[in-house]
Protein backbone atom coordinates (compact mmCIF):
# COMPACT_ATOMS: atom_id res chain seq x y z
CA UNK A 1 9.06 -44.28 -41.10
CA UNK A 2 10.67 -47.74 -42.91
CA UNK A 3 8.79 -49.32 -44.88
CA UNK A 4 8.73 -53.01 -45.10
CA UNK A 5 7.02 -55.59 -42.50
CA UNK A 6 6.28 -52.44 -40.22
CA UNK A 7 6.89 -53.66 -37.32
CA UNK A 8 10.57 -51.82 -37.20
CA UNK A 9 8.87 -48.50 -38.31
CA UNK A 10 6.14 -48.81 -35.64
CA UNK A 11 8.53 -49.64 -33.03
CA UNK A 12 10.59 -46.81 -33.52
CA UNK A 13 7.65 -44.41 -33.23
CA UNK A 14 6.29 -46.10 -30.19
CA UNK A 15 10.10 -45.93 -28.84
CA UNK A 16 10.27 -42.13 -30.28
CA UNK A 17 7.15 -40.99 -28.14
CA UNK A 18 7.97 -42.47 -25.08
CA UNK A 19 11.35 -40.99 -24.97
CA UNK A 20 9.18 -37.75 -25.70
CA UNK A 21 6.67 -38.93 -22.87
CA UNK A 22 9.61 -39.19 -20.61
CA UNK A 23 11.25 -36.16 -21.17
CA UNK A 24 8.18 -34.01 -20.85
CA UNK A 25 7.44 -35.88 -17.56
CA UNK A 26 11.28 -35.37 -16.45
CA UNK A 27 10.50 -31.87 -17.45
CA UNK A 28 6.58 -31.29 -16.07
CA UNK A 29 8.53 -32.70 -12.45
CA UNK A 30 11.24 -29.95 -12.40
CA UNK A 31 8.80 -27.47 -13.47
CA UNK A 32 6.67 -27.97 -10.26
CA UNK A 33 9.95 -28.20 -7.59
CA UNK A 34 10.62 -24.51 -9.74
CA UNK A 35 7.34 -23.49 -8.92
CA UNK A 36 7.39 -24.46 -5.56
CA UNK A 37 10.11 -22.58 -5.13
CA UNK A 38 8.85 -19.35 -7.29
CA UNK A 39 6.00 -19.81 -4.53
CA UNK A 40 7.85 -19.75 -0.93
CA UNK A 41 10.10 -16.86 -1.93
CA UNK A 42 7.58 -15.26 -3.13
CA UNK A 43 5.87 -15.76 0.23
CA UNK A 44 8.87 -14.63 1.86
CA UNK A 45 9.09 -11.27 -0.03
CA UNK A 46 5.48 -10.55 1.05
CA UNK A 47 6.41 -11.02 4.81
CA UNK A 48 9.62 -9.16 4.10
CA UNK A 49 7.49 -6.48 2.60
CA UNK A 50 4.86 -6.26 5.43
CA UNK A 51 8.11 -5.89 7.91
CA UNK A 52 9.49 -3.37 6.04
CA UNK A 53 6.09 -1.24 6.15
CA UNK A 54 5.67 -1.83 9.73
CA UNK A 55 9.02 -0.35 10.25
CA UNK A 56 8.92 2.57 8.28
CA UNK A 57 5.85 3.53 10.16
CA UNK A 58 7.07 3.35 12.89
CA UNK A 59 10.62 5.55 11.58
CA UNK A 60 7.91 8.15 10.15
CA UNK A 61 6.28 8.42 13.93
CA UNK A 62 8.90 8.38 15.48
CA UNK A 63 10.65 11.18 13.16
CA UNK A 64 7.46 13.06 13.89
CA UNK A 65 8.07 13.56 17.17
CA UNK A 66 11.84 14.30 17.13
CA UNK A 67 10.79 17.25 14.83
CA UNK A 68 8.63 18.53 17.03
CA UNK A 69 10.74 18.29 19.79
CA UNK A 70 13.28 20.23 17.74
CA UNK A 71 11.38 22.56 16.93
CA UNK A 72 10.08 23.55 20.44
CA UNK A 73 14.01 23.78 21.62
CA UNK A 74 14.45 25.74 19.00
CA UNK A 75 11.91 28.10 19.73
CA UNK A 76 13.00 28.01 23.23
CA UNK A 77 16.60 28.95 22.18
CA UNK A 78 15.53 31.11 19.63
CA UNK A 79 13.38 32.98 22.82
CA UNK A 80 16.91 33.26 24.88
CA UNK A 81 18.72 34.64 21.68
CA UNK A 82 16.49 37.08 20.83
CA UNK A 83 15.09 38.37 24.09
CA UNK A 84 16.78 41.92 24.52
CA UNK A 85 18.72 42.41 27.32
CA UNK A 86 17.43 43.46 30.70
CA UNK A 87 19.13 46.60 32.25
């Protein structure tokens, strides 16, 4: 700081911190809109997520029962293939 009648030095500082005041305010404000944003995607990853589950489930049932199926047409072919011939 100056010396001399002070009031220049004490000015400055005063004029110093509220630059500082503003620019952490400036900076506090785009923090929260970040946030805000951070928050609805992640929000829409979770519903994307519980989507995604559903779905596979129902892929995994529904793979299920096309194995099955497959395998009782194969054990029907494999019963035509392998039955020996009638004379």
């Amino acid at each position: 700081m100056k010396e001399g009648n002070g009031n220049g030095s004490w000015q400055e500082h005063i004029e110093r911190h509220d630059r500082l005041i503003t620019s952490i305010l400036e900076h506090q404000d785009a923090f929260r809109t970040d946030l805000g944003h951070l928050l609805r995607a992640q929000v829409l990853v979770t519903e994307a997520h519980e989507k995604l589950t559903e779905a596979q489930r129902r892929t995994d049932e529904k793979m299920a029962e096309t194995a099955e199926k497959l395998n009782a047409l194969i054990s029907i072919v494999d019963g035509f293939v392998r039955r020996p011939p009638q004379a």
